[in-house]
Structures are given as structure tokens and as C-alpha cells.
N, C-alpha and C. Protein backbone atom coordinates (compact mmCIF):
# COMPACT_ATOMS: atom_id res chain seq x y z
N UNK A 1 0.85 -1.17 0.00
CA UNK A 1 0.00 0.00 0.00
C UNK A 1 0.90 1.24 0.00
N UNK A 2 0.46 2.22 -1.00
CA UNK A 2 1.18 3.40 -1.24
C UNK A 2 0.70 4.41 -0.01
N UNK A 3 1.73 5.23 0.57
CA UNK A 3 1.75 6.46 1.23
C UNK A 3 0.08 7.36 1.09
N UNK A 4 0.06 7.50 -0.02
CA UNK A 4 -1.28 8.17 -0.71
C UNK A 4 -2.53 7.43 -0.03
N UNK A 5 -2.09 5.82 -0.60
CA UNK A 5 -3.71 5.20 -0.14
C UNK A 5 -3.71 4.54 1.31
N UNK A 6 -2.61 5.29 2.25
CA UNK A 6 -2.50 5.14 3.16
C UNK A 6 -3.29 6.21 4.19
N UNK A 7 -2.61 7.11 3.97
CA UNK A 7 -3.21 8.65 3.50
C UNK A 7 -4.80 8.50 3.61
N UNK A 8 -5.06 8.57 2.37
CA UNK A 8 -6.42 8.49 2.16
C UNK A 8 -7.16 7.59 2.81
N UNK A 9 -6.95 6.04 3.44
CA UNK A 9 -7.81 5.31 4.30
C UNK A 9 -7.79 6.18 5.68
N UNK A 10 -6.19 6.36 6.24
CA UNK A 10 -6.35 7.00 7.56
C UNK A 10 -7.31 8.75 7.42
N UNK A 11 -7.58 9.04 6.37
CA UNK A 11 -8.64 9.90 6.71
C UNK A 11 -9.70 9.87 6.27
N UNK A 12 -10.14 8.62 5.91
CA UNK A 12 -11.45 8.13 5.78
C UNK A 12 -12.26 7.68 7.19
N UNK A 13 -11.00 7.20 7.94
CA UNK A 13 -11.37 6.98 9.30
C UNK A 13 -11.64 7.52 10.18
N UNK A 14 -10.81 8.81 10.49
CA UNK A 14 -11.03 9.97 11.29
C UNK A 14 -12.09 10.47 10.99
N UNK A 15 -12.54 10.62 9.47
CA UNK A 15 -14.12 11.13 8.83
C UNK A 15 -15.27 10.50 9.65
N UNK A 16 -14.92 9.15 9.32
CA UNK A 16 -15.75 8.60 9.84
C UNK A 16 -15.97 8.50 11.15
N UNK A 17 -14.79 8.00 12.07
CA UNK A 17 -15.29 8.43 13.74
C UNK A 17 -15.35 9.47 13.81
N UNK A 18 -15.23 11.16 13.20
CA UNK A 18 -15.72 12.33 13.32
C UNK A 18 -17.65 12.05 12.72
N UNK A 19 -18.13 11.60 11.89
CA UNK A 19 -19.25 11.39 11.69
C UNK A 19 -19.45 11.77 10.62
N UNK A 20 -18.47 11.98 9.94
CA UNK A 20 -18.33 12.94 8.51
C UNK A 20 -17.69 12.18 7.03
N UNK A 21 -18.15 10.89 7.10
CA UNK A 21 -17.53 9.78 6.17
C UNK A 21 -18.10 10.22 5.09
N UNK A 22 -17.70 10.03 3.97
CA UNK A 22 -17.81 10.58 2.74
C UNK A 22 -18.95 9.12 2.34
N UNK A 23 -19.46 9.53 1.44
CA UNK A 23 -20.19 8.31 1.03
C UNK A 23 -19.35 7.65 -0.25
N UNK A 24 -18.95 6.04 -0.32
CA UNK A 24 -18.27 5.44 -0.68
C UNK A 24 -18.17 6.13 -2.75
N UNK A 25 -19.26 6.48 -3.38
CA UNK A 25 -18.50 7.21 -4.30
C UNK A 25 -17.18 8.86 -4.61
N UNK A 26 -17.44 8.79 -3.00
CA UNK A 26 -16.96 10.16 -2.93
C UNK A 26 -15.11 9.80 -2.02
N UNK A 27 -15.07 8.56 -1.99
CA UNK A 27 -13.74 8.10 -1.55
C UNK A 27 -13.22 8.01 -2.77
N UNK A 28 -12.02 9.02 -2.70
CA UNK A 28 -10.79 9.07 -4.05
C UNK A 28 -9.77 8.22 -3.94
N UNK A 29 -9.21 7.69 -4.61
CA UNK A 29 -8.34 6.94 -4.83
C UNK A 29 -7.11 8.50 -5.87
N UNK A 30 -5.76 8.41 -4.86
CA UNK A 30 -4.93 9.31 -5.66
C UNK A 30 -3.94 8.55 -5.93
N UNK A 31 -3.95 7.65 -6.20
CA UNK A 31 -3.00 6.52 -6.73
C UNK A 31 -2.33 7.37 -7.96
N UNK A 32 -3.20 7.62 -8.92
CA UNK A 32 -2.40 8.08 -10.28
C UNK A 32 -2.12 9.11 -10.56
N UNK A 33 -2.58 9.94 -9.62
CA UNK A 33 -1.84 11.45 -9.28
C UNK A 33 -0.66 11.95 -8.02
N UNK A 34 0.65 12.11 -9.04
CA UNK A 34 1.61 12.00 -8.64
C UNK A 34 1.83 13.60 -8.06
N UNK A 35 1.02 13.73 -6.78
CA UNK A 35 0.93 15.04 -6.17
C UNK A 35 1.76 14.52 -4.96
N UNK A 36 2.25 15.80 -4.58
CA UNK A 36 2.66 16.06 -2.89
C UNK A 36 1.20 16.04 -1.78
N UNK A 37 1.31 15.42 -0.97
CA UNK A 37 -0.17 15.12 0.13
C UNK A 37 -0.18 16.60 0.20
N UNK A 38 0.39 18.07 0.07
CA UNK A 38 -0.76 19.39 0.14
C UNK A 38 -1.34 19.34 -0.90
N UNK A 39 -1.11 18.83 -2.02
CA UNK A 39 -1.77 19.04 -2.86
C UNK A 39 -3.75 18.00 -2.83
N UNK A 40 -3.31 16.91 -2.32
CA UNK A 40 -4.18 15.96 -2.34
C UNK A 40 -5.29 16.31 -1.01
N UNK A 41 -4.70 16.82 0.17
CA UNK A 41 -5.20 17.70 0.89
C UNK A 41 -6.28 18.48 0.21
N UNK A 42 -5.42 19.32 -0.73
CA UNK A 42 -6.07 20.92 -1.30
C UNK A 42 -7.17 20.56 -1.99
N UNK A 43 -7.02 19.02 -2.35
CA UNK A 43 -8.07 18.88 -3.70
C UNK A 43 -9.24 18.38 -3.09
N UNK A 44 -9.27 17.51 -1.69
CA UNK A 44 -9.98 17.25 -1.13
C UNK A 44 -11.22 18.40 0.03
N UNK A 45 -9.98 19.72 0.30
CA UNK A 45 -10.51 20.55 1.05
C UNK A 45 -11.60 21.28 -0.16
N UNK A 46 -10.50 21.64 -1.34
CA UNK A 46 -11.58 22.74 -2.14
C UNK A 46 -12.54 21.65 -2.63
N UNK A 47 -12.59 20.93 -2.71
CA UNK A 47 -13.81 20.12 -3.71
C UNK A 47 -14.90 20.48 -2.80
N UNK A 48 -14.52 20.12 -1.46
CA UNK A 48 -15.86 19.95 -0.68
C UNK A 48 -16.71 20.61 0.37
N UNK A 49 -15.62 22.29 -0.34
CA UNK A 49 -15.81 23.43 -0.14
C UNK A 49 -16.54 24.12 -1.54
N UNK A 50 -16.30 23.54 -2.57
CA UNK A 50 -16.99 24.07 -3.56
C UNK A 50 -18.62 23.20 -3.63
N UNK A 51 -18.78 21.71 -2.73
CA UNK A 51 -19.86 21.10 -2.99
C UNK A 51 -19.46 20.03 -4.52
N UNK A 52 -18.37 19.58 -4.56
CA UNK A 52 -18.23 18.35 -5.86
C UNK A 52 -17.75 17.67 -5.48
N UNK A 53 -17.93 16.67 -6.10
CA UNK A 53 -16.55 15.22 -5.82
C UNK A 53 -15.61 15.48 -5.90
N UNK A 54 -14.85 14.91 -4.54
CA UNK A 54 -13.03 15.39 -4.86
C UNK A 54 -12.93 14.51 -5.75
N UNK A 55 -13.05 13.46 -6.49
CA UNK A 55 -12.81 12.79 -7.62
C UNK A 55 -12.74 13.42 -8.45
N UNK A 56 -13.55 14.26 -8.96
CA UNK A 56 -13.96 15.19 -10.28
C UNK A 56 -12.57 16.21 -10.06
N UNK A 57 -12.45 16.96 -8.67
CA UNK A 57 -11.64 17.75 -9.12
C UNK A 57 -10.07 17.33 -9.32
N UNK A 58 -9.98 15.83 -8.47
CA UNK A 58 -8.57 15.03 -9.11
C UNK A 58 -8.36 14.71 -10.21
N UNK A 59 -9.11 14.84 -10.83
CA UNK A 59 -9.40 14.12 -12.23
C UNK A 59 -9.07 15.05 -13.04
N UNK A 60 -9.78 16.61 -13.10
CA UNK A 60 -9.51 17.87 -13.37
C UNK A 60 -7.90 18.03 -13.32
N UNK A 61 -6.98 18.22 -12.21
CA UNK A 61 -5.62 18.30 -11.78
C UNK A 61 -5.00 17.37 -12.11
N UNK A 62 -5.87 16.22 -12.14
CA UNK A 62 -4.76 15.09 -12.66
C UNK A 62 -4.56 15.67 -14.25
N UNK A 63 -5.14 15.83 -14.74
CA UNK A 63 -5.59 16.29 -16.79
C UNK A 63 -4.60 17.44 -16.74
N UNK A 64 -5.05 18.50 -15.77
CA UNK A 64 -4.20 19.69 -16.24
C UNK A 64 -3.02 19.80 -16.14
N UNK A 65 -2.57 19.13 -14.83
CA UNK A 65 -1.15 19.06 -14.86
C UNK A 65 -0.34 18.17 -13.86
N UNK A 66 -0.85 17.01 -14.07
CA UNK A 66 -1.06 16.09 -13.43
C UNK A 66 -0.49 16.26 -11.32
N UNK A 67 -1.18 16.84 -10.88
CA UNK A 67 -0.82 17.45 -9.83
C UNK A 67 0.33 18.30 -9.29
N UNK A 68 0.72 18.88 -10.53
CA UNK A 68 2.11 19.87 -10.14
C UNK A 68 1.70 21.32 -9.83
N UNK A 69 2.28 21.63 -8.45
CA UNK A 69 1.41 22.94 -7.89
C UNK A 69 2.56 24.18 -8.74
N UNK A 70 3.60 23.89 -9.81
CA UNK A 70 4.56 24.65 -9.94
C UNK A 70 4.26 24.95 -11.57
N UNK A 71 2.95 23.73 -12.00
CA UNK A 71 3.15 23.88 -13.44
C UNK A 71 2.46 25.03 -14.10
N UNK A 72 3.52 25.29 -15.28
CA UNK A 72 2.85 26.41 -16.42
C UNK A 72 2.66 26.11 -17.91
N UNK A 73 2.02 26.24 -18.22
CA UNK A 73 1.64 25.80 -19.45
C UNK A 73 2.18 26.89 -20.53
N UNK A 74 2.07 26.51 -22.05
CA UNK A 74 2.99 27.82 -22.87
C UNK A 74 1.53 28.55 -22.69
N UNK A 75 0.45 28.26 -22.75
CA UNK A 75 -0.48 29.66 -22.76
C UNK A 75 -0.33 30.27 -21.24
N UNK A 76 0.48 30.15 -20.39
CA UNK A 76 0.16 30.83 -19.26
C UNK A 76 -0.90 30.54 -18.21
N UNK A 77 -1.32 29.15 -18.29
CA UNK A 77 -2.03 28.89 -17.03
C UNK A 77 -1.09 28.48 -16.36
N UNK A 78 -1.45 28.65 -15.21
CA UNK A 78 -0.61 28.22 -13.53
C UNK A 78 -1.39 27.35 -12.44
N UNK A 79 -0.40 26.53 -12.08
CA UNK A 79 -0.78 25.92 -10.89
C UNK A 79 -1.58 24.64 -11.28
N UNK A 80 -1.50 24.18 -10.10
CA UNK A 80 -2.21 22.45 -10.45
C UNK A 80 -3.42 22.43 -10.76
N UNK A 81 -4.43 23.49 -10.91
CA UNK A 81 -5.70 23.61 -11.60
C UNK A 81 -5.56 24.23 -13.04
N UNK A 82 -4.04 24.63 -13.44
CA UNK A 82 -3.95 25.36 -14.52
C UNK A 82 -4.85 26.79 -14.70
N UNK A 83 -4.81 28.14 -13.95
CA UNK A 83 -5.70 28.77 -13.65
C UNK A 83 -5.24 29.77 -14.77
N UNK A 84 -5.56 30.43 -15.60
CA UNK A 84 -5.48 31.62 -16.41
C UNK A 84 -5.05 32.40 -15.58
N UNK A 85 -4.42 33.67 -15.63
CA UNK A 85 -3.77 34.69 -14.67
C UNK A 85 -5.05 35.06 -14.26
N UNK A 86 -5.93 35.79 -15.58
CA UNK A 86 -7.13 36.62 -15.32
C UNK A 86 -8.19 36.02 -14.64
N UNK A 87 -7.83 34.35 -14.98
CA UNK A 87 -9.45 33.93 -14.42
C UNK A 87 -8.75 33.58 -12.29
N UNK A 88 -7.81 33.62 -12.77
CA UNK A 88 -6.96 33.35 -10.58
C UNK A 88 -7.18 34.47 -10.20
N UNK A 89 -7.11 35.92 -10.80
CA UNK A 89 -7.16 37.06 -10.35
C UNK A 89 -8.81 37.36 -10.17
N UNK A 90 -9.79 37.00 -11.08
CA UNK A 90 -10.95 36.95 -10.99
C UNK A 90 -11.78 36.49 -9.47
N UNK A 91 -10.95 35.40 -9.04
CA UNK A 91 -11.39 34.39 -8.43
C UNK A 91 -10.51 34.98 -7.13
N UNK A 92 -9.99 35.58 -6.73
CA UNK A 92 -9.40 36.29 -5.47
C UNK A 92 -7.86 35.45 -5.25
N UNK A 93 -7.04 34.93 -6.44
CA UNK A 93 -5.90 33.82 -5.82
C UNK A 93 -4.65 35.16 -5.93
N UNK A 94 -4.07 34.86 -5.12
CA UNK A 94 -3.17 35.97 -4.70
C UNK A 94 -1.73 35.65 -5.23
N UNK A 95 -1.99 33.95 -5.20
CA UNK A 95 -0.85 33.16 -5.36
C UNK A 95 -1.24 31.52 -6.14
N UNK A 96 -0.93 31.80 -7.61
CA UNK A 96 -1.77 30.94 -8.14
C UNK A 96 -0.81 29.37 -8.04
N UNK A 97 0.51 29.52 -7.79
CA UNK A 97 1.59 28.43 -7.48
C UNK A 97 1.14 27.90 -5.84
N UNK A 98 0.27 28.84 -5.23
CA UNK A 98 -0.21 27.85 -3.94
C UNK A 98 -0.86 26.89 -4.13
N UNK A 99 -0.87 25.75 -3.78
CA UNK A 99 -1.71 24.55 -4.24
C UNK A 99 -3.26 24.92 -3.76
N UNK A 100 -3.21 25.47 -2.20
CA UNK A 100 -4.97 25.18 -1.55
C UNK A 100 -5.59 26.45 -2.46
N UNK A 101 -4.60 28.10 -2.98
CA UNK A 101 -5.74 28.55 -3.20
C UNK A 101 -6.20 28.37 -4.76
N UNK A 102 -5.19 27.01 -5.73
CA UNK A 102 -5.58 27.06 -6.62
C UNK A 102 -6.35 26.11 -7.03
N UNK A 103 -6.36 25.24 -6.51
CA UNK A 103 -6.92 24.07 -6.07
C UNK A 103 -9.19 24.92 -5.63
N UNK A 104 -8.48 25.62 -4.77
CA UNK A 104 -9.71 26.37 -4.04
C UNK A 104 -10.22 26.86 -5.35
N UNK A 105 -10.09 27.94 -5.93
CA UNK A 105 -10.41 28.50 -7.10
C UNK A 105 -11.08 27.60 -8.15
N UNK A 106 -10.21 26.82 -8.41
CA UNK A 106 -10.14 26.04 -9.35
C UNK A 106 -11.55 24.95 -9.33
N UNK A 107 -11.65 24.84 -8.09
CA UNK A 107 -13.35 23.98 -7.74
C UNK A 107 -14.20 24.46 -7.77
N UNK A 108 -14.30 26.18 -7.26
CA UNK A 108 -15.23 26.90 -7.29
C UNK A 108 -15.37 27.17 -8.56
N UNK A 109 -14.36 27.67 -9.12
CA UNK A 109 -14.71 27.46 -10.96
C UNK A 109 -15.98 26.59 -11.88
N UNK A 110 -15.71 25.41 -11.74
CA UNK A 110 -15.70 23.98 -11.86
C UNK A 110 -17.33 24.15 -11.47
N UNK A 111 -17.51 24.45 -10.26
CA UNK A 111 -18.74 24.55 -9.87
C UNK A 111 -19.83 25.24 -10.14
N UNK A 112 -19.17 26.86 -10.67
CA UNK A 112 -20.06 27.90 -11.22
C UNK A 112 -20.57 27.21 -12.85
N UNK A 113 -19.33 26.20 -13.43
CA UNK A 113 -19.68 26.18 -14.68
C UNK A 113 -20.31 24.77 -14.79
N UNK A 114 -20.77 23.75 -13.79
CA UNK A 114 -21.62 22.50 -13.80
C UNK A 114 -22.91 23.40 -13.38
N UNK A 115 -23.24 24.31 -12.85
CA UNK A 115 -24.07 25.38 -12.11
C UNK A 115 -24.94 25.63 -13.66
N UNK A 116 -23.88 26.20 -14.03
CA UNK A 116 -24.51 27.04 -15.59
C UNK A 116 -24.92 26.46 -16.98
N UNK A 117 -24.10 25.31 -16.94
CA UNK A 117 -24.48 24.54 -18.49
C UNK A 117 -25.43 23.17 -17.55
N UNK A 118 -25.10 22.59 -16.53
CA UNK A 118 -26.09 22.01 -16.26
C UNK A 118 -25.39 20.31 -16.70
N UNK A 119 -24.49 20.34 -16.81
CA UNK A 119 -24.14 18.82 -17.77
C UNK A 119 -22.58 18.61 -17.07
N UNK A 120 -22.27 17.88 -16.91
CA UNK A 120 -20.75 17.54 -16.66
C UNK A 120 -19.98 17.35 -17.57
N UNK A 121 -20.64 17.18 -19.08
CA UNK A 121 -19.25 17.20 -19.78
C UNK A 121 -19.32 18.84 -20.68
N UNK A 122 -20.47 19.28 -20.73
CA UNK A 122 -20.43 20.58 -21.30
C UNK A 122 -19.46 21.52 -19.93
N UNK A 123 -19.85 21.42 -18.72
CA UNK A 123 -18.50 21.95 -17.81
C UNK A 123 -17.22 21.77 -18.06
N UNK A 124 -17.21 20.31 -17.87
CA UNK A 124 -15.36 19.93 -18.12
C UNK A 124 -14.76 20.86 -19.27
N UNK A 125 -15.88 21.01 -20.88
CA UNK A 125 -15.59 21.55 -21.77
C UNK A 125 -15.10 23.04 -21.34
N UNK A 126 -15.69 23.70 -20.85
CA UNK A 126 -16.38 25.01 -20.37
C UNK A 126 -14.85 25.19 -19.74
N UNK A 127 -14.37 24.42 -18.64
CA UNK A 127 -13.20 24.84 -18.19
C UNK A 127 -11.97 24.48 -18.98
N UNK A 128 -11.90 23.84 -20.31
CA UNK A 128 -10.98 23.68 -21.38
C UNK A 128 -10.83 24.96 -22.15
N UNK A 129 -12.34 24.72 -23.00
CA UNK A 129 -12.45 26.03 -23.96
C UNK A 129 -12.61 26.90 -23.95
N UNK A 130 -13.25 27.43 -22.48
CA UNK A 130 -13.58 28.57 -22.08
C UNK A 130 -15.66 28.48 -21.83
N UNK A 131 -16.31 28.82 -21.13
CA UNK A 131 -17.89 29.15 -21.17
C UNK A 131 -18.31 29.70 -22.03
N UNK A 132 -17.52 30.98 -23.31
CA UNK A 132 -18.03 31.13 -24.41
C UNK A 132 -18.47 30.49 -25.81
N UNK A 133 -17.07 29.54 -25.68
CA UNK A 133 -17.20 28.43 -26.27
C UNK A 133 -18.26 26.95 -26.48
N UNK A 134 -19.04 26.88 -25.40
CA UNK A 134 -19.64 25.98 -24.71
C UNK A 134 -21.13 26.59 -24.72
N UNK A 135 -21.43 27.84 -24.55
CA UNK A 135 -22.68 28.67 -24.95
C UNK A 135 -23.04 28.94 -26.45
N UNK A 136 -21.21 29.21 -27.40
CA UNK A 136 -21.78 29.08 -28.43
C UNK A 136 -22.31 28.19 -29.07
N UNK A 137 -21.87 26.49 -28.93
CA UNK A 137 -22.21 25.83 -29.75
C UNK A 137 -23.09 24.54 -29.18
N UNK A 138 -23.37 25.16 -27.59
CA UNK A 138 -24.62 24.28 -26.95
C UNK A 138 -24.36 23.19 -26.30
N UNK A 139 -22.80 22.90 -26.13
CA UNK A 139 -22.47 21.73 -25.64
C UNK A 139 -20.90 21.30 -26.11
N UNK A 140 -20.98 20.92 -25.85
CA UNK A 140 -18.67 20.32 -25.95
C UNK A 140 -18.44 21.21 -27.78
N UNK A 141 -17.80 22.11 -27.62
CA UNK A 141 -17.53 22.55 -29.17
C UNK A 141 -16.75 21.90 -29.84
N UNK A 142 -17.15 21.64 -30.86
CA UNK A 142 -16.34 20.76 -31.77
C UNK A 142 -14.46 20.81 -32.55
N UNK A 143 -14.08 21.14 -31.05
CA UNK A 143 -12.65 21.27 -31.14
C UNK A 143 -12.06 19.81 -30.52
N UNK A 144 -11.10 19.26 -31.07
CA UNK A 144 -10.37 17.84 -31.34
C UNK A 144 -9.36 18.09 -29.82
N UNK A 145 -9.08 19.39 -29.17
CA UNK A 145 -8.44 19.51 -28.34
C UNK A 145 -9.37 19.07 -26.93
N UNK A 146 -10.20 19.89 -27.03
CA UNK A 146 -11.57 19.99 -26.20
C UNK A 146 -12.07 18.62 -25.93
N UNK A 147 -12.54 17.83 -27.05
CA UNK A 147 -13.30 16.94 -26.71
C UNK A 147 -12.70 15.79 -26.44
N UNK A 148 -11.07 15.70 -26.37
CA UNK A 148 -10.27 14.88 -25.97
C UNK A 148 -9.73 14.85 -24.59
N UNK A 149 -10.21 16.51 -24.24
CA UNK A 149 -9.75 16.62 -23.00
C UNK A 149 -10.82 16.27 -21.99
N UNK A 150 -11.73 15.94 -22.51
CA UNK A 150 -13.05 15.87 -21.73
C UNK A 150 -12.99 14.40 -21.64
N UNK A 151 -12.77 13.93 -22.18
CA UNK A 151 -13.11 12.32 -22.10
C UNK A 151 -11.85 12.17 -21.82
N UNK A 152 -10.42 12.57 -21.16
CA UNK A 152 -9.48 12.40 -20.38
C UNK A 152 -9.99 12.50 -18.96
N UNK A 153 -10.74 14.10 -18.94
CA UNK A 153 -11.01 14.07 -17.59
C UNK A 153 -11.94 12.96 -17.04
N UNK A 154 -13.10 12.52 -18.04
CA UNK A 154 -14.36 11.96 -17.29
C UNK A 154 -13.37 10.48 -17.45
N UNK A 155 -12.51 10.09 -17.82
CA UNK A 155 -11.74 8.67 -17.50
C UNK A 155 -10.96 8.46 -16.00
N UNK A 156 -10.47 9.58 -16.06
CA UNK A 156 -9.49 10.37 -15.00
C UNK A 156 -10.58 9.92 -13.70
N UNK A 157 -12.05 10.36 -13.61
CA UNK A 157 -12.75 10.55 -12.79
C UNK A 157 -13.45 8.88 -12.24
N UNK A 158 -13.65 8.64 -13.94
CA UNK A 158 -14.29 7.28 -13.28
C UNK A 158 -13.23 6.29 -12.24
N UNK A 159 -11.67 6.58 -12.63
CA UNK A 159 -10.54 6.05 -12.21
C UNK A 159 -10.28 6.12 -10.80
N UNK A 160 -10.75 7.45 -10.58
CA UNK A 160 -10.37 8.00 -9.13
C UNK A 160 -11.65 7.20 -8.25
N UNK A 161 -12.39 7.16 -8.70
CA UNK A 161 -13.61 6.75 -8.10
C UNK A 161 -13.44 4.96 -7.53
N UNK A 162 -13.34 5.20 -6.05
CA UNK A 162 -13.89 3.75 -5.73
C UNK A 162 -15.20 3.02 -5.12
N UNK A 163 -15.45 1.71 -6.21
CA UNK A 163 -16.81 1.40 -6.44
C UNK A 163 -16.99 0.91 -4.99
């Protein structure tokens, strides 16, 4: 047994003798996300501070950058949620290389845009292509980047998920 899913049982337990056990789809498995435990922490605090499955948002971080709180992409997203400068600055992150507040951001994101299109894969899209993208064409836009990244994440998710 890995550190991680060591990790993750011993605070399934404390959840649970606290009274606060997650219900068994909502236990993540971070096996395949090769994060530092703040990070796995962060993903677990913001998820369920934003109201989603920390699965969904590992799944998310695992896709963007596979849990690196340092990564940048050539377009200039940052941090293990990959946050746009404008959309971290939007969102109050002060420090988008911090894991909890990008992580934090990054769920609340996530959340405004399952909120607004109503669908989980028109979201996932929504935080690829952008929400303009996703309004214009009613659902996952027919970009080869997009709709690959979506069915990374929703694999990512079913993965994290234990049955």
C-alpha cells in the first residue's frame, strides 16, 4: 500500500469516527496522481468546499497538470488547476503556485460552470475552452483539443472513483 492510499484510508477513518464519512463514491483513490499530500489535501478541502466530488476535481488536476502545484503551461495557465492569470485574479488567488488557493479557485470554478451549463461534460468543456465556447455551440464545441480533453477528464474521474 502506497503512502497516498494510506493517506487516504487513515482519513477516511477519522471522517468517519468524526461522523463525517464521505459516502463510498466520494472516496478518491490518488493513486495516479503523482501530487505532494498538500496538494491531495487541497483537492480534497476545495472540492468539498466548492460542494463536488473530490474525484472530479482530481481528475480535473490530474488532466491539467497532473498534480504539479509549480506547473505552467505555454499559454500561461498556472498551478495544479492550470488557472489563467485573469481567471486566478478573478477568483481572489493571490498566489496561483499555492496549491490550496488554486486548487480552491479552481473547484469553485468547476462549480459555477456545472451550475450554468447544467451537464458535466459541457463543464469539463467550459473549463478547457472557455464558457463562451460551450454557450456558443450548446455543448462540448467541436474542437479535437476539447473533446479529448473531456473524455481524459471523465476517465481520469471514473478512475479516481472507488466502487
Amino acid at each position: 500500500m502506497s503512502v497516498r492510499s494510506d493517506l487516504a484510508s487513515i482519513e477516511h477513518r477519522v471522517a468517519a469516527i468524526a461522523g463525517d464519512a464521505p459516502t463510498p463514491q466520494q472516496v478518491v483513490s490518488f493513486e495516479r496522481l503523482a501530487a505532494p499530500a498538500t496538494v491531495v489535501r487541497a483537492i480534497d478541502a476545495g472540492a468539498r468546499a466548492a460542494g463536488i466530488d473530490p474525484a472530479l476535481v482530481a481528475a480535473v488536476a490530474q488532466t491539467e497538470s497532473g498534480g504539479n502545484p509549480s506547473a505552467r503551461s505555454a499559454a500561461g495557465a498556472q498551478g495544479v488547476m492550470q488557472l489563467m492569470p485573469a481567471t486566478a485574479r478573478a477568483l481572489g488567488v493571490a498566489d496561483p503556485y499555492d496549491p490550496v488557493q488554486n486548487v480552491r479557485a479552481g473547484a469553485a470554478y468547476l462549480r459555477t460552470l456545472i451550475d450554468r451549463f447544467g451537464d458535466l461534460k459541457s463543464a469539463i468543456a467550459a473549463y478547457n475552452a472557455g464558457p463562451g465556447a460551450v454557450a456558443r455551440y450548446g455543448g462540448v464545441p467541436p474542437y479535437a483539443e476539447t473533446r479529448v480533453y473531456v473524455e481524459r477528464v471523465l476517465d481520469a474521474y471514473r478512475a479516481n472513483v472507488h466502487r
